[in-house]
C-alpha atoms as a PDB file:
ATOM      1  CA  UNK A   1     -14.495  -9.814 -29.920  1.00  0.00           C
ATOM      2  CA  UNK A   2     -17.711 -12.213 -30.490  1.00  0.00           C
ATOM      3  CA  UNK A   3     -19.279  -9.700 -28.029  1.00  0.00           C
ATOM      4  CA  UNK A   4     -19.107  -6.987 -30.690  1.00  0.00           C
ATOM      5  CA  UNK A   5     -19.757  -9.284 -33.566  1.00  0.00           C
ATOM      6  CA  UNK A   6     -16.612  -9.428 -34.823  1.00  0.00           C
ATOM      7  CA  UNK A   7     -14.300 -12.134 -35.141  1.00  0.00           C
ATOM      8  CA  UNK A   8     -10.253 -12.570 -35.801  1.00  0.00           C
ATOM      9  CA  UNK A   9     -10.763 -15.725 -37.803  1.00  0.00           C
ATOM     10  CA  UNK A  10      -7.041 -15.216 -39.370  1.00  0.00           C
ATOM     11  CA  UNK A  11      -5.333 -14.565 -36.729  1.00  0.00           C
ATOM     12  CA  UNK A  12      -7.053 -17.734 -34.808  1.00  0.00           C
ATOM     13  CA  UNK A  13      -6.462 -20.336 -37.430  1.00  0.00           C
ATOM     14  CA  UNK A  14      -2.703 -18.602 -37.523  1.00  0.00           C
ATOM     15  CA  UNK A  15      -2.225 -19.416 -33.755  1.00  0.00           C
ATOM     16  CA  UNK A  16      -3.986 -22.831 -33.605  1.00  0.00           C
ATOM     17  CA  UNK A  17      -2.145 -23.918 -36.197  1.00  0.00           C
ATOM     18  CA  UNK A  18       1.314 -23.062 -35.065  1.00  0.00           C
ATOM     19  CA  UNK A  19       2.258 -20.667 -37.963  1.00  0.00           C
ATOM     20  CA  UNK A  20       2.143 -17.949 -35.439  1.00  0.00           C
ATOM     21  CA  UNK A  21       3.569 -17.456 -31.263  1.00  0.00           C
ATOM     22  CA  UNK A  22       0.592 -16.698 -28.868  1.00  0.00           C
ATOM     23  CA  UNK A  23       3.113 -13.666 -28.303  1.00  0.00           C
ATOM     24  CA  UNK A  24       2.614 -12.115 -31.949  1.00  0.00           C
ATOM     25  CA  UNK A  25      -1.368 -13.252 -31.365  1.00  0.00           C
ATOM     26  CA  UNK A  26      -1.271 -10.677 -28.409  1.00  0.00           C
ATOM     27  CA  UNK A  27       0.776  -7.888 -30.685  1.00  0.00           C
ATOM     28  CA  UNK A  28      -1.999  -8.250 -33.757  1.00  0.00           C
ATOM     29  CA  UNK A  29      -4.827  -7.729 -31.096  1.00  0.00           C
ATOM     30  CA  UNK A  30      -2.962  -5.131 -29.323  1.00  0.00           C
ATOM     31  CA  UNK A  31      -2.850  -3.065 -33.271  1.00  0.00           C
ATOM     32  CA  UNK A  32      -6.306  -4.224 -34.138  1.00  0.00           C
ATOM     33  CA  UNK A  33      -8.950  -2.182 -34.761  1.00  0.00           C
ATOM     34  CA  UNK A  34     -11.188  -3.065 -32.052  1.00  0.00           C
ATOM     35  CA  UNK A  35      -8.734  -2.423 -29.658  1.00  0.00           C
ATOM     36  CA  UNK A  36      -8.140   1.173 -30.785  1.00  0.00           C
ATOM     37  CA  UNK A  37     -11.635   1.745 -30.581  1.00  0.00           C
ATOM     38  CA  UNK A  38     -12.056   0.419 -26.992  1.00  0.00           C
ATOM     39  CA  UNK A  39      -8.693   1.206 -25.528  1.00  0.00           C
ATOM     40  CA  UNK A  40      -7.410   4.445 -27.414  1.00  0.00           C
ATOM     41  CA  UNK A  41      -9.778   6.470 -29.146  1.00  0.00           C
ATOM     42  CA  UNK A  42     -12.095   7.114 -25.980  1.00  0.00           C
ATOM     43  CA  UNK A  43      -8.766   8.126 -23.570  1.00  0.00           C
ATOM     44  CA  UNK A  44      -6.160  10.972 -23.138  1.00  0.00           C
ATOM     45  CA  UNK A  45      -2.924   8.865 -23.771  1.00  0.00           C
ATOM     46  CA  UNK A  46      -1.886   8.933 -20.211  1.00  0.00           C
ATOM     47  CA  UNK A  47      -4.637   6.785 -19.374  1.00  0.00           C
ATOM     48  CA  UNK A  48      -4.439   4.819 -23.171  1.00  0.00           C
ATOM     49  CA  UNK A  49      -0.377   3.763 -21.183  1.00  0.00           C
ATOM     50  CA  UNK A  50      -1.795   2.604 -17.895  1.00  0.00           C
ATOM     51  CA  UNK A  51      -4.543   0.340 -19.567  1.00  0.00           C
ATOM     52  CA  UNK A  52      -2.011  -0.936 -21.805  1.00  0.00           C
ATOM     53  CA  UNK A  53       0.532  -1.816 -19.142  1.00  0.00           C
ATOM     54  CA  UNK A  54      -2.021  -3.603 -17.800  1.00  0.00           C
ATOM     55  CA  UNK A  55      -3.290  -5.552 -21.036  1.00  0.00           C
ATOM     56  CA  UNK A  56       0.126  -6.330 -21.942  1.00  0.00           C
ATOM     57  CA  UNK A  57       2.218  -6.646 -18.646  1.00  0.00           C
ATOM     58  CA  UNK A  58      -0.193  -7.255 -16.059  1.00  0.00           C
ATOM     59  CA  UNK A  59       0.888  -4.896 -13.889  1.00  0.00           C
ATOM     60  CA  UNK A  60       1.051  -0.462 -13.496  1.00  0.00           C
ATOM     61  CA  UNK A  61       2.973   2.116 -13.841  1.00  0.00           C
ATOM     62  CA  UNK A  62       5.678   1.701 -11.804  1.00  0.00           C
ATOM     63  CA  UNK A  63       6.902   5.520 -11.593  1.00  0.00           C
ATOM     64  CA  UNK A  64       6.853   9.124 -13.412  1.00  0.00           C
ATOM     65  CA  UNK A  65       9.969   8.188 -15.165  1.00  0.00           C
ATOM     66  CA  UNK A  66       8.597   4.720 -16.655  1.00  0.00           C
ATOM     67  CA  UNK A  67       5.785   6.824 -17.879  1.00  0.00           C
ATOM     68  CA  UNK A  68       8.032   9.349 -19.200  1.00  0.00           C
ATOM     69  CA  UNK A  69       9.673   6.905 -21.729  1.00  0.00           C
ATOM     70  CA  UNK A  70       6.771   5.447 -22.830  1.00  0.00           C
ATOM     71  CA  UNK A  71       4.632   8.690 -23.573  1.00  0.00           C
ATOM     72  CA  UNK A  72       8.039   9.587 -25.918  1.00  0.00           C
ATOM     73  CA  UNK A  73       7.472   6.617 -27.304  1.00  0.00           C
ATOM     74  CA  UNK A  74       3.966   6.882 -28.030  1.00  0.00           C
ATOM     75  CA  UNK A  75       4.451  10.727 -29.222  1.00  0.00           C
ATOM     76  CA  UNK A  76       6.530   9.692 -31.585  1.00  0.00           C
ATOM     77  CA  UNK A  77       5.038   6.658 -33.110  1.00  0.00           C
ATOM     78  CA  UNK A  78       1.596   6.319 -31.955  1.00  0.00           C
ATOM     79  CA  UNK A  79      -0.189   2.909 -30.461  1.00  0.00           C
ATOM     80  CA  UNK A  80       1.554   0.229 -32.421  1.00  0.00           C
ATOM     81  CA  UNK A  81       4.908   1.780 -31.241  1.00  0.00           C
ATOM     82  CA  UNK A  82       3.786   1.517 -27.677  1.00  0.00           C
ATOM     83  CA  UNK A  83       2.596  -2.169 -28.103  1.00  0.00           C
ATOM     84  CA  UNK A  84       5.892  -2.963 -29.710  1.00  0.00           C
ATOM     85  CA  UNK A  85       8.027  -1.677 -26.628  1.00  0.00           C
ATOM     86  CA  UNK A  86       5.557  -3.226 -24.141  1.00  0.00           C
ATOM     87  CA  UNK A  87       5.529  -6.383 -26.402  1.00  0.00           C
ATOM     88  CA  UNK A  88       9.641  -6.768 -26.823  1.00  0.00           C
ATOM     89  CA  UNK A  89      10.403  -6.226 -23.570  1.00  0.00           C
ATOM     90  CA  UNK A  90      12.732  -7.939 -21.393  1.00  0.00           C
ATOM     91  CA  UNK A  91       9.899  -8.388 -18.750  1.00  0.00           C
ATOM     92  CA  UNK A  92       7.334  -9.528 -21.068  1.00  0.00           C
ATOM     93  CA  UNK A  93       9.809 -12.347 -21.923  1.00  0.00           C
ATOM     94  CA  UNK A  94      10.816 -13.546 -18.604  1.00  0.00           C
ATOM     95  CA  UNK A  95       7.363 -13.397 -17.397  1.00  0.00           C
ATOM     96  CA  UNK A  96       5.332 -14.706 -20.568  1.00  0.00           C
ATOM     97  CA  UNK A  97       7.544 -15.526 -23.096  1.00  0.00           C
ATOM     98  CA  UNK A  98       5.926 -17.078 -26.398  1.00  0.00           C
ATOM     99  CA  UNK A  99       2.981 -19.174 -25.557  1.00  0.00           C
ATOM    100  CA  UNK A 100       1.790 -17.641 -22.076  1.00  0.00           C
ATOM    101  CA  UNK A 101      -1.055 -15.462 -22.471  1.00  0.00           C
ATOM    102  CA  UNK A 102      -0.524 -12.077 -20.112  1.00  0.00           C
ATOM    103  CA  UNK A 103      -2.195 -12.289 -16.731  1.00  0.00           C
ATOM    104  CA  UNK A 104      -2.876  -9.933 -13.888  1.00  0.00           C
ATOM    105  CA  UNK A 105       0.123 -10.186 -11.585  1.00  0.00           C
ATOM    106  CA  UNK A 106      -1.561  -9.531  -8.852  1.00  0.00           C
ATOM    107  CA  UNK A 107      -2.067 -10.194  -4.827  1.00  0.00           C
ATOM    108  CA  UNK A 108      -0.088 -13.336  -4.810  1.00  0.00           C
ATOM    109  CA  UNK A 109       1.943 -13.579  -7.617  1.00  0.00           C
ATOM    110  CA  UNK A 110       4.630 -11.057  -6.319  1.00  0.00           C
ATOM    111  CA  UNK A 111       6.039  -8.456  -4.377  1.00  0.00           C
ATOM    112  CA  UNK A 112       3.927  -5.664  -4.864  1.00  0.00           C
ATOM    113  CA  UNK A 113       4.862  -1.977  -4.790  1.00  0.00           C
ATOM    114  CA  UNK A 114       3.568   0.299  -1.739  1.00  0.00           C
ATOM    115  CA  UNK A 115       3.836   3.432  -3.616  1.00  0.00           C
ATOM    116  CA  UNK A 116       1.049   2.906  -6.310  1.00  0.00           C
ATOM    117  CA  UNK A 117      -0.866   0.203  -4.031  1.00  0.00           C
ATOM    118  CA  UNK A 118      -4.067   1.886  -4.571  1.00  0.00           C
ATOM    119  CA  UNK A 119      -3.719   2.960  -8.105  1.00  0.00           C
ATOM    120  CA  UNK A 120      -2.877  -0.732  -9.269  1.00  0.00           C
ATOM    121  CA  UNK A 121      -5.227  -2.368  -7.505  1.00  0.00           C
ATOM    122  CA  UNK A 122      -7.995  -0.264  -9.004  1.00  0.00           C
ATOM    123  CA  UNK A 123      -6.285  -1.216 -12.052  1.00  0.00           C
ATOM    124  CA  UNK A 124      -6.699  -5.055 -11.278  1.00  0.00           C
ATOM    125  CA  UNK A 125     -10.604  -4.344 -11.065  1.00  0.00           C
ATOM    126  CA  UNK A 126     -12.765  -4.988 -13.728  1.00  0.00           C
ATOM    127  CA  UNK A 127     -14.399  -1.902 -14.178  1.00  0.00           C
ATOM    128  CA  UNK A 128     -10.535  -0.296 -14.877  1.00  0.00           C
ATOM    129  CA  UNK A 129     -11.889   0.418 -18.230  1.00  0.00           C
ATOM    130  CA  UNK A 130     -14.666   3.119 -17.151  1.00  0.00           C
ATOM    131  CA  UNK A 131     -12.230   5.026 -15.308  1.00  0.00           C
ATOM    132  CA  UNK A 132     -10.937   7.596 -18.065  1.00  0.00           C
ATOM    133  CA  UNK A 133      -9.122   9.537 -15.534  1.00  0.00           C
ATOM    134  CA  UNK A 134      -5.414   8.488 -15.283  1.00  0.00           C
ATOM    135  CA  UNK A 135      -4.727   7.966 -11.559  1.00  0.00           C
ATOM    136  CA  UNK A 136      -1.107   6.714 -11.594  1.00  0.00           C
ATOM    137  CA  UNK A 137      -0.249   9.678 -13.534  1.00  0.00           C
ATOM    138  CA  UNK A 138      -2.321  12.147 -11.147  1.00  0.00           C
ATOM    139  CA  UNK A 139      -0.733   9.573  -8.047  1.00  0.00           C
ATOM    140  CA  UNK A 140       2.864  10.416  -8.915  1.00  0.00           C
ATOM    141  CA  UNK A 141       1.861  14.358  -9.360  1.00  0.00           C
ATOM    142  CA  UNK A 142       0.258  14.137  -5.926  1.00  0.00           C
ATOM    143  CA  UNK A 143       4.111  12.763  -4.369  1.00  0.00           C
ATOM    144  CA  UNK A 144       5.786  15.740  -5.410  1.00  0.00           C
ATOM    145  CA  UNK A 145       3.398  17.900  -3.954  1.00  0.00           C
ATOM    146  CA  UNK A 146       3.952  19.234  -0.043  1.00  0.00           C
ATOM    147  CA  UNK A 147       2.172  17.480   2.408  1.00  0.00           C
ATOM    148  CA  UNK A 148      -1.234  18.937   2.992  1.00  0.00           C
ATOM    149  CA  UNK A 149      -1.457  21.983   5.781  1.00  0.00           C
ATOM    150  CA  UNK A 150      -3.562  20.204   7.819  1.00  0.00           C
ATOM    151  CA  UNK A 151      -3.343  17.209  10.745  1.00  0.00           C
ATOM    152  CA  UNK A 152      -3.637  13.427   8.876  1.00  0.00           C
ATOM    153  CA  UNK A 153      -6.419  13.117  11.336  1.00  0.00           C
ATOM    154  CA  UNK A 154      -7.627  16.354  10.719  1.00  0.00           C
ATOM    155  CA  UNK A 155     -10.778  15.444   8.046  1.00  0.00           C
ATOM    156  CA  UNK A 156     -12.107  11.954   7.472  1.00  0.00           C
ATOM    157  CA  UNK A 157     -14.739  10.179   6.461  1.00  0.00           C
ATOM    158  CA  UNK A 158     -15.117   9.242  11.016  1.00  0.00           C
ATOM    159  CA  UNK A 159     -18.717   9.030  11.870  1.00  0.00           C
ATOM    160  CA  UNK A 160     -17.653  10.736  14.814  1.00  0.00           C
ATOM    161  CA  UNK A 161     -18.523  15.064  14.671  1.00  0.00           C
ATOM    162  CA  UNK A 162     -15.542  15.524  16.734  1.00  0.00           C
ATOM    163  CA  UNK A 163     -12.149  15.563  14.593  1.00  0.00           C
ATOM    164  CA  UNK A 164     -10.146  14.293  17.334  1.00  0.00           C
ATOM    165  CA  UNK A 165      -6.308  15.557  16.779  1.00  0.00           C
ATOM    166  CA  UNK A 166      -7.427  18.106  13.996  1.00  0.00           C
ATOM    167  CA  UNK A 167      -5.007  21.074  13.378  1.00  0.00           C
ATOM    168  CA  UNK A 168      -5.710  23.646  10.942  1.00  0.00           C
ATOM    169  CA  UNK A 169      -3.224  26.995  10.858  1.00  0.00           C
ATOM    170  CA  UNK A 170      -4.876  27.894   7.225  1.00  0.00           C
ATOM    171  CA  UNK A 171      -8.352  28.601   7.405  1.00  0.00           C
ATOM    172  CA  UNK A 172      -8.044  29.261   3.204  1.00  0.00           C
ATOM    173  CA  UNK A 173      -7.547  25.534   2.782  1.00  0.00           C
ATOM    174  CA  UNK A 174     -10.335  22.978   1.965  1.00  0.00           C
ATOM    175  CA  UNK A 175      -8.894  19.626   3.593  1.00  0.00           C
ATOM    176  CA  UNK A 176     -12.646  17.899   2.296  1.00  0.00           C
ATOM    177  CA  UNK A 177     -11.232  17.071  -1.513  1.00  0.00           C
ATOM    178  CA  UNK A 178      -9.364  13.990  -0.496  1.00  0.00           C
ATOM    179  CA  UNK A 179     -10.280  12.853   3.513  1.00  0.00           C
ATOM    180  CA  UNK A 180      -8.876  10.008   5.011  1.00  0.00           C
ATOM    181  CA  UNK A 181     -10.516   7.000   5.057  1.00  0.00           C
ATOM    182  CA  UNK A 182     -11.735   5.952   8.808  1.00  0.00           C
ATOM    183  CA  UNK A 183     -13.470   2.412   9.251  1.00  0.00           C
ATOM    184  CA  UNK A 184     -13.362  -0.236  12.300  1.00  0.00           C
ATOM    185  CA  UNK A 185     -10.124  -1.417  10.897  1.00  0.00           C
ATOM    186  CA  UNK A 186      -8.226   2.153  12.388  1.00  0.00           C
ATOM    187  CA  UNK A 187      -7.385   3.083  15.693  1.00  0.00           C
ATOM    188  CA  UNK A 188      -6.340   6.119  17.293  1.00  0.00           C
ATOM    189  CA  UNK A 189      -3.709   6.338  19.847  1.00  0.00           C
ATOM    190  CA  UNK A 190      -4.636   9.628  22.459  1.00  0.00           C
ATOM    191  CA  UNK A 191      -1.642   9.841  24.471  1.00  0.00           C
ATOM    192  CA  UNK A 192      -1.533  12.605  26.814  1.00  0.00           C
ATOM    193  CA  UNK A 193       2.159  13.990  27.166  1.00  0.00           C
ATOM    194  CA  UNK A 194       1.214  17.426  28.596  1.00  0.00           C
ATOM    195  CA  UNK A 195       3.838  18.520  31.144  1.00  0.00           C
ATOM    196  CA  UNK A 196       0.530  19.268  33.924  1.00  0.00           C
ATOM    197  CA  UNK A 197      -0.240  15.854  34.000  1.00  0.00           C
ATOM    198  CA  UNK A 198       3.144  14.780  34.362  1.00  0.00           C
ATOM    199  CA  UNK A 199       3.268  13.245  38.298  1.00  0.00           C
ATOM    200  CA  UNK A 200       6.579  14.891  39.891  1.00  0.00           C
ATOM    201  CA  UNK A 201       6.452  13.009  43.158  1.00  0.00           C
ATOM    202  CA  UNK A 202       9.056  10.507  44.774  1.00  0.00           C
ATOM    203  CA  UNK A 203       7.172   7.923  45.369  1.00  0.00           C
ATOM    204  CA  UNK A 204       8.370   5.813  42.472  1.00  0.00           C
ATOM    205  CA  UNK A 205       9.252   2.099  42.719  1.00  0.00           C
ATOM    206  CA  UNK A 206      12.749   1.155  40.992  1.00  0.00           C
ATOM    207  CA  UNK A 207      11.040  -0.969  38.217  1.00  0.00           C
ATOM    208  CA  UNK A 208       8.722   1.897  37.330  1.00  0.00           C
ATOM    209  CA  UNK A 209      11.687   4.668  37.042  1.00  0.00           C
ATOM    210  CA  UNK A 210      13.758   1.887  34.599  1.00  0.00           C
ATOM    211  CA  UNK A 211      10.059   2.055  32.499  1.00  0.00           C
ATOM    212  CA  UNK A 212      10.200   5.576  32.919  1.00  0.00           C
ATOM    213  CA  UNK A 213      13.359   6.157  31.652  1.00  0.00           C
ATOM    214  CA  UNK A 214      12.312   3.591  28.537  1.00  0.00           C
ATOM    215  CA  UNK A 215       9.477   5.345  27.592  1.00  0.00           C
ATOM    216  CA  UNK A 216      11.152   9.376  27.339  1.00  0.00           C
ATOM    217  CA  UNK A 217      12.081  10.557  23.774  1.00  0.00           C
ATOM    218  CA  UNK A 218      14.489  13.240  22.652  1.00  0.00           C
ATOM    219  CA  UNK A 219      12.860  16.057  24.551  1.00  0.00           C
ATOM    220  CA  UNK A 220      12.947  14.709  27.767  1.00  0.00           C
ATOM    221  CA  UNK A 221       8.848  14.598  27.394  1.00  0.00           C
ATOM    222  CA  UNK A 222       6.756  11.311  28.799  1.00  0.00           C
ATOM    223  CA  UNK A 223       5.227   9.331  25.880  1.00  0.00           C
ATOM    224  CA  UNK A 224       3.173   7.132  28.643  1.00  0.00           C
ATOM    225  CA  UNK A 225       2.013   8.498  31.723  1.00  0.00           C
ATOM    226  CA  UNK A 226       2.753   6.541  34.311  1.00  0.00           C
ATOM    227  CA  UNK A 227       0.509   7.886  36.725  1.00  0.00           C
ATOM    228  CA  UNK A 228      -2.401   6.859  34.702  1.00  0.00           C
ATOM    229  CA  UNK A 229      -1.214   3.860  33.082  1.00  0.00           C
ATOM    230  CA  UNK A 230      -0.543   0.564  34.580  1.00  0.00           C
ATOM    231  CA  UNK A 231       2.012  -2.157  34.058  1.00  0.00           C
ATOM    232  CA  UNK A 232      -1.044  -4.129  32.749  1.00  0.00           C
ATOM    233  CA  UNK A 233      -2.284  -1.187  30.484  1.00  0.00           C
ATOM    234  CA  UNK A 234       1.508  -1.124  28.498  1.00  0.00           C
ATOM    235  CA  UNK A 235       1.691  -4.709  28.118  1.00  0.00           C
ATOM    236  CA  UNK A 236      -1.261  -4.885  26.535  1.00  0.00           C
ATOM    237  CA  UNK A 237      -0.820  -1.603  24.570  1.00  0.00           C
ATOM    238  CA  UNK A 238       2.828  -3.596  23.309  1.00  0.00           C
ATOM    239  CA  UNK A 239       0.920  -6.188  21.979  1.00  0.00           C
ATOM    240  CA  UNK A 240      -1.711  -4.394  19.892  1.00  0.00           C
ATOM    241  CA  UNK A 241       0.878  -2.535  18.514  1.00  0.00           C
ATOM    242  CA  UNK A 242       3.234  -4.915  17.641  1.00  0.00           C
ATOM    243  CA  UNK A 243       0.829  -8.085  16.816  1.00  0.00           C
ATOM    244  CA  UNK A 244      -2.699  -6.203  15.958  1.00  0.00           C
ATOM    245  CA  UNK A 245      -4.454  -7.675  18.630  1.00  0.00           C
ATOM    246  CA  UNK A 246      -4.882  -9.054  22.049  1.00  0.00           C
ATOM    247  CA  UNK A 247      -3.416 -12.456  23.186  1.00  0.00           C
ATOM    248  CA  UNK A 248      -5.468 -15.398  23.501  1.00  0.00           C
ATOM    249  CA  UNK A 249      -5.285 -17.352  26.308  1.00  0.00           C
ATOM    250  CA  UNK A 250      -1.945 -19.828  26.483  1.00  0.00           C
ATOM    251  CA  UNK A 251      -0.615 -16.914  24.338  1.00  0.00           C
ATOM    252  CA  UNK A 252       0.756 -14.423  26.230  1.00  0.00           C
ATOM    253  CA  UNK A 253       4.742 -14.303  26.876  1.00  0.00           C
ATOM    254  CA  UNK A 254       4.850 -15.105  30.623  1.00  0.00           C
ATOM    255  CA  UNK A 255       8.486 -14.999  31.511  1.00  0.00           C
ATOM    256  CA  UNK A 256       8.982 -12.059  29.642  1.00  0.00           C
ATOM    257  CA  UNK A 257       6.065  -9.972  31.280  1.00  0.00           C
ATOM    258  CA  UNK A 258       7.070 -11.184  34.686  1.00  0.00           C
ATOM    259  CA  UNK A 259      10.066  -9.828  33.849  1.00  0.00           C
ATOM    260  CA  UNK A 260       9.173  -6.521  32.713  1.00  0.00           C
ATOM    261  CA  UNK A 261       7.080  -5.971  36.233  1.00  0.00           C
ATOM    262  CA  UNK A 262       9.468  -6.761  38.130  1.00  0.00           C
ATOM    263  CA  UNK A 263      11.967  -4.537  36.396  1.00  0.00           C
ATOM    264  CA  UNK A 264      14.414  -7.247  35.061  1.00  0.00           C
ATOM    265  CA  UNK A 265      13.884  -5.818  31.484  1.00  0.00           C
ATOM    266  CA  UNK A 266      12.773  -2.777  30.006  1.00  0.00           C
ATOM    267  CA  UNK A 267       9.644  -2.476  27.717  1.00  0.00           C
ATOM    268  CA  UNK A 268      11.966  -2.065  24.560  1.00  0.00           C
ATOM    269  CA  UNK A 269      13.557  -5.544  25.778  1.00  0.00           C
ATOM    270  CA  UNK A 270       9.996  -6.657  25.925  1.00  0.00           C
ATOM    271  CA  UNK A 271       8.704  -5.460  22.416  1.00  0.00           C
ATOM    272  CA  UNK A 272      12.040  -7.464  20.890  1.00  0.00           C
ATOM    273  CA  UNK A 273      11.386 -11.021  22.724  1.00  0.00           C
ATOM    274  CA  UNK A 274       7.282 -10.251  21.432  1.00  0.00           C
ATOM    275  CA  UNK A 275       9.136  -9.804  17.888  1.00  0.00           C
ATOM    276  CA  UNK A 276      11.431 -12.390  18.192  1.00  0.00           C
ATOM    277  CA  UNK A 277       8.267 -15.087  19.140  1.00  0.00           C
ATOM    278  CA  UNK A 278       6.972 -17.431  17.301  1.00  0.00           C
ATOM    279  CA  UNK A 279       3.487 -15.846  17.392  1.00  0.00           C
ATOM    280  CA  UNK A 280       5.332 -13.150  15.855  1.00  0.00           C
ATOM    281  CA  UNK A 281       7.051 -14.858  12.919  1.00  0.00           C
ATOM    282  CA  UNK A 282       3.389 -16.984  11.953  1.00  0.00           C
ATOM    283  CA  UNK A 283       1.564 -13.797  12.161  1.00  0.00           C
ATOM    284  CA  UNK A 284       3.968 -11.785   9.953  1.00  0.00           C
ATOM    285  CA  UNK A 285       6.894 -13.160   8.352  1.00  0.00           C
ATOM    286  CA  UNK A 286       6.962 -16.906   7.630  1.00  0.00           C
ATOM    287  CA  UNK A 287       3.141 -16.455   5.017  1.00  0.00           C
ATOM    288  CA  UNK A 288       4.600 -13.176   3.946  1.00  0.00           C
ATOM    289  CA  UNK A 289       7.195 -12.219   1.406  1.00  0.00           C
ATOM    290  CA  UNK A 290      10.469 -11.195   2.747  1.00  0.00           C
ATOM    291  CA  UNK A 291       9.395  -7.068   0.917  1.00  0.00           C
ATOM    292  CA  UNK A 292       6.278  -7.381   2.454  1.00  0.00           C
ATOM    293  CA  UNK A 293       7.415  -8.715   5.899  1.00  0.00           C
END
C-alpha cells in the first residue's frame, strides 16, 4: 500500500493493538479499495477467483466444481461475498486461523495436486498478477475435451526436423497451438515390434525363451527384440526406467542380474527386487510424500 501512497493507518493501529484478529486485518484488505482496483476491476471474474484463492488460501482452484460455487457466490453478492466465504472457511481456519498471515502453500508444504500442477505453479509466481487470462478455468475446459487427433509426439518444440513417432489421420487439424514441450530432461523409447524383424529361428537358449515369454503383451507381439538386444542392453534399459539413470559403480544389484542371465528369474522378478532396493526407496519414497511417492 506505501507503494501507491496510500496507507491503512486504522486498520494498523487496530491490529497492533489487539482490538482486531490478523484474520479480520486480511478480510478489511481483501474489501478495500485498493484491492478492488488491483485485483478486480482490471479481470473477468474467473480470473478475479483464482487470484483470490491465492491471496486468501494460498493455494488454486482445485476443480470446475469448486469454481462453480464460488462464481454463484460472487454472482450473487459481488467481491466482499467472495472474501467472506474464502475468509470463513473451514480451511482457512485449520491452516491460518487468527493470527497467521496466509502464505503460499507451495512445493514443500504439502501434497500437491497433479491435475492443475502447471496452472498453480504459475500461480505461485510473482508475475501471477499480469496474467489476465484465467488458466485453471481454461485447464479444466481443456480435460473435458477429447484427446487431440494427433500422436503426443507428434508436434513439439524438438530441435530435431524429424517428428519421430508423428501420426496425423486429419490433415484439417493444426497440432502447433499447444506442442509438447521437448528438452534434455525427455527421452524417447523407439522400440521396434514389427513382426519382419521378429527372429523365428530355434536357436534360442532356455534363459532367453523365459525373457521372451516375459517381455510379450496381450497380442502375442515382442515388446524387446531379442535378436537385437542383449541381456546387458535390458538390464540397463530396467534401470533407466525404473530409477532415471544408470548405476554407479558399487551400485548395481549383482545377485539379482546374475540371476536374470542365467535365467533363475524373469525381468519382471528383476524390476521388483530394483523396486524393492534401497537405492530405490532413497531415490523415491523415503524424501517424498507418501501421494507423491
Amino acid at each position: 500500500d506505501r507503494a501507491y501512497g496510500l496507507k491503512f493507518t486504522k486498520l494498523e493501529s487496530q491490529v497492533t493493538s489487539g482490538n482486531i484478529s490478523m484474520k479480520e486485518f486480511i478480510r478489511s484488505l481483501g474489501k478495500s479499495r485498493l484491492y478492488l482496483q488491483l485485483f478486480y476491476e482490471p479481470y473477468t471474474i474467473s480470473r478475479v477467483i483464482e487470484l483470490a484463492f491465492r491471496h486468501f488460501l494460498g493455494r488454486g482452484l482445485s476443480s470446475i466444481e469448486e469454481f462453480r460455487d464460488y462464481f454463484e457466490l460472487m454472482s450473487r453478492g459481488g467481491l466482499p461475498t467472495l472474501i467472506d466465504a474464502l475468509v470463513d472457511s473451514t480451511e482457512y481456519s485449520d491452516y491460518f486461523g487468527e493470527e497467521t498471515v496466509p502464505y503460499l502453500r507451495g512445493l514443500g508444504q504439502e501434497a500437491q495436486e497433479c491435475r492443475n500442477w502447471g496452472a498453480q505453479l504459475n500461480l505461485f509466481k510473482y508475475s501471477a498478477s499480469v496474467r489476465k487470462v484465467p488458466q485453471f478455468v481454461t485447464l479444466f475446459g481443456n480435460y473435458r475435451q477429447p484427446l487431440p487427433n494427433h500422436h503426443s509426439y507428434g508436434a513439439s518444440n524438438d530441435p530435431l526436423e524429424t517428428q519421430f513417432g508423428a501420426l496425423f489421420p486429419s490433415k484439417t487439424r493444426n497440432p502447433h497451438p499447444q506442442p509438447a514441450p521437448f528438452g534434455k530432461d525427455n527421452h524417447r523409447l523407439l522400440i521396434s515390434s514389427s513382426a519382419s524383424n521378429h527372429n523365428t529361428s530355434n536357436s534360442i537358449s532356455p534363459k532367453e525363451k523365459m525373457l521372451k515369454q516375459d517381455c510379450l503383451n496381450g497380442n502375442g507381439n515382442l515388446n524387446v527384440n531379442l535378436s537385437y538386444h542383449s541381456f546387458g542392453a535390458i538390464i540397463q534399459g530396467v534401470y533407466r526406467q525404473v530409477l532415471g539413470r544408470e548405476p554407479y559403480s558399487g551400485q548395481h544389484l549383482t545377485v539379482a542380474e546374475t540371476k536374470l542371465k542365467n535365467g533363475e528369474i524373469t525381468v519382471r522378478e528383476f524390476v521388483r527386487q530394483l523396486a524393492k532396493s534401497p537405492w530405490f526407496r532413497s531415490l523415491y519414497w523415503d524424501k517424498l510424500y507418501i501421494t507423491k511417492a
